[in-house]
Protein backbone atom coordinates (compact mmCIF):
# COMPACT_ATOMS: atom_id res chain seq x y z
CA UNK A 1 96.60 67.89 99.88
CA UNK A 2 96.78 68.71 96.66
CA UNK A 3 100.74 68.77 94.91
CA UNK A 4 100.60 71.28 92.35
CA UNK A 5 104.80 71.39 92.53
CA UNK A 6 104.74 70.04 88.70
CA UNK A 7 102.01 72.00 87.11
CA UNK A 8 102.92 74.93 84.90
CA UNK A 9 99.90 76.40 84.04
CA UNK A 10 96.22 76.42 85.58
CA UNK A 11 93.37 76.90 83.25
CA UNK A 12 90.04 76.49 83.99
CA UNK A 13 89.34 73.20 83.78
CA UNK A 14 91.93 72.86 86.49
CA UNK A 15 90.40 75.37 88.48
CA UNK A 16 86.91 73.75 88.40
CA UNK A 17 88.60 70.27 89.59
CA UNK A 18 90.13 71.62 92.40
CA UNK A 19 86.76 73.25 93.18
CA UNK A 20 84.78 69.89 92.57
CA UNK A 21 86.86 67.64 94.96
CA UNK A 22 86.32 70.43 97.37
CA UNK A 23 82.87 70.05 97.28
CA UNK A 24 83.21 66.44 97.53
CA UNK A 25 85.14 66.44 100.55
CA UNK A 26 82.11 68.28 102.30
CA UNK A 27 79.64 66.50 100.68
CA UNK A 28 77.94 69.44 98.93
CA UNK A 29 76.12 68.85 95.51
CA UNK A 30 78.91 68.94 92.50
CA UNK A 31 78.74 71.21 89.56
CA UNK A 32 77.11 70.12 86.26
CA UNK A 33 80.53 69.59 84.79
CA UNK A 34 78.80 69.36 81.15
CA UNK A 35 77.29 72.60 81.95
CA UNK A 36 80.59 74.87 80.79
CA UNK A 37 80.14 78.25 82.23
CA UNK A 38 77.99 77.40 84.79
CA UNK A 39 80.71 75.21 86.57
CA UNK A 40 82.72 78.20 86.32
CA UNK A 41 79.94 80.34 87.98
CA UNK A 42 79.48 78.29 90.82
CA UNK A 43 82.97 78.98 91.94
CA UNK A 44 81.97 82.51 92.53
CA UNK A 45 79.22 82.03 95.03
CA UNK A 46 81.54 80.12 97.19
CA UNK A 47 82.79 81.50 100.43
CA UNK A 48 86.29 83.01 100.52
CA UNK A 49 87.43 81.32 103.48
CA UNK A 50 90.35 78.87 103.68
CA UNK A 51 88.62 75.43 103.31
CA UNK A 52 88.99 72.96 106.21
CA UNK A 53 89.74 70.03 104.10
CA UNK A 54 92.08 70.89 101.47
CA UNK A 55 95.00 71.95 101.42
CA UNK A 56 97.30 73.21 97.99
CA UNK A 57 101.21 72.13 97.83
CA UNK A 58 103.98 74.15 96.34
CA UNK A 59 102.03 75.94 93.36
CA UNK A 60 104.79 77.32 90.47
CA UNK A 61 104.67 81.00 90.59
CA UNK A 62 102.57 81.27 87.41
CA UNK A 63 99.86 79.24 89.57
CA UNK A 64 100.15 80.95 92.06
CA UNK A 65 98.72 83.99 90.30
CA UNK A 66 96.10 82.30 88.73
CA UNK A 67 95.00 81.13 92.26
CA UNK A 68 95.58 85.32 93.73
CA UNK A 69 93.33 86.35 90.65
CA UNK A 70 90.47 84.28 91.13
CA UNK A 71 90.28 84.33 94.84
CA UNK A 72 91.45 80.32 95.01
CA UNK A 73 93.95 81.98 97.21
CA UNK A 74 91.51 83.00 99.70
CA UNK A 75 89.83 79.60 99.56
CA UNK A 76 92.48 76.89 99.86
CA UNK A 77 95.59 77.07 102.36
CA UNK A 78 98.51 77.17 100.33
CA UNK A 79 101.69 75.47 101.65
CA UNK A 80 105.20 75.34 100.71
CA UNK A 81 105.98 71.86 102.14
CA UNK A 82 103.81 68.59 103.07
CA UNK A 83 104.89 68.72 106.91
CA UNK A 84 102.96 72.00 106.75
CA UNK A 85 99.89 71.60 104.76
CA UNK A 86 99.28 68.37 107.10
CA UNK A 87 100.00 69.99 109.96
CA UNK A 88 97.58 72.57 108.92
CA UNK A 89 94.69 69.44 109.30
């Protein structure tokens, strides 16, 4: 579970973390994180499906649309409270 409760704003960089521990948790191969763009690419080709191992907490509304306009929303559960997001495990 990721808290995002306290974060403001979600730029890229944030964007492509979330994405990387994602991939860790299923053991895929990581983006080259020195590769700019192409980190940001590679979030593209994933599936839009919720992921089965990560969940997002309580993202600030401004987030929130960041995570609607790049299809994170589709990706990653998105819970409003920690009993939910583990029950969601």
């Amino acid at each position: 579970v990721i808290d995002l409760c306290d974060v403001h704003y979600l730029r890229s960089s944030g964007l492509v973390a979330i994405h990387t521990i994602a991939r860790l948790l299923t053991g895929q191969a990581l983006p080259d994180l020195e590769a700019g763009w192409s980190a940001i690419h590679a979030i593209e080709h994933e599936p839009r499906e919720a992921h089965p191992h990560l969940k997002l907490l309580s993202p600030q509304p401004p987030v929130e649309k960041v995570l609607t306009l790049t299809g994170f929303r589709q990706m990653f559960d998105i819970h409003a409270d920690l009993g939910a997001a583990l029950a969601a495990f």
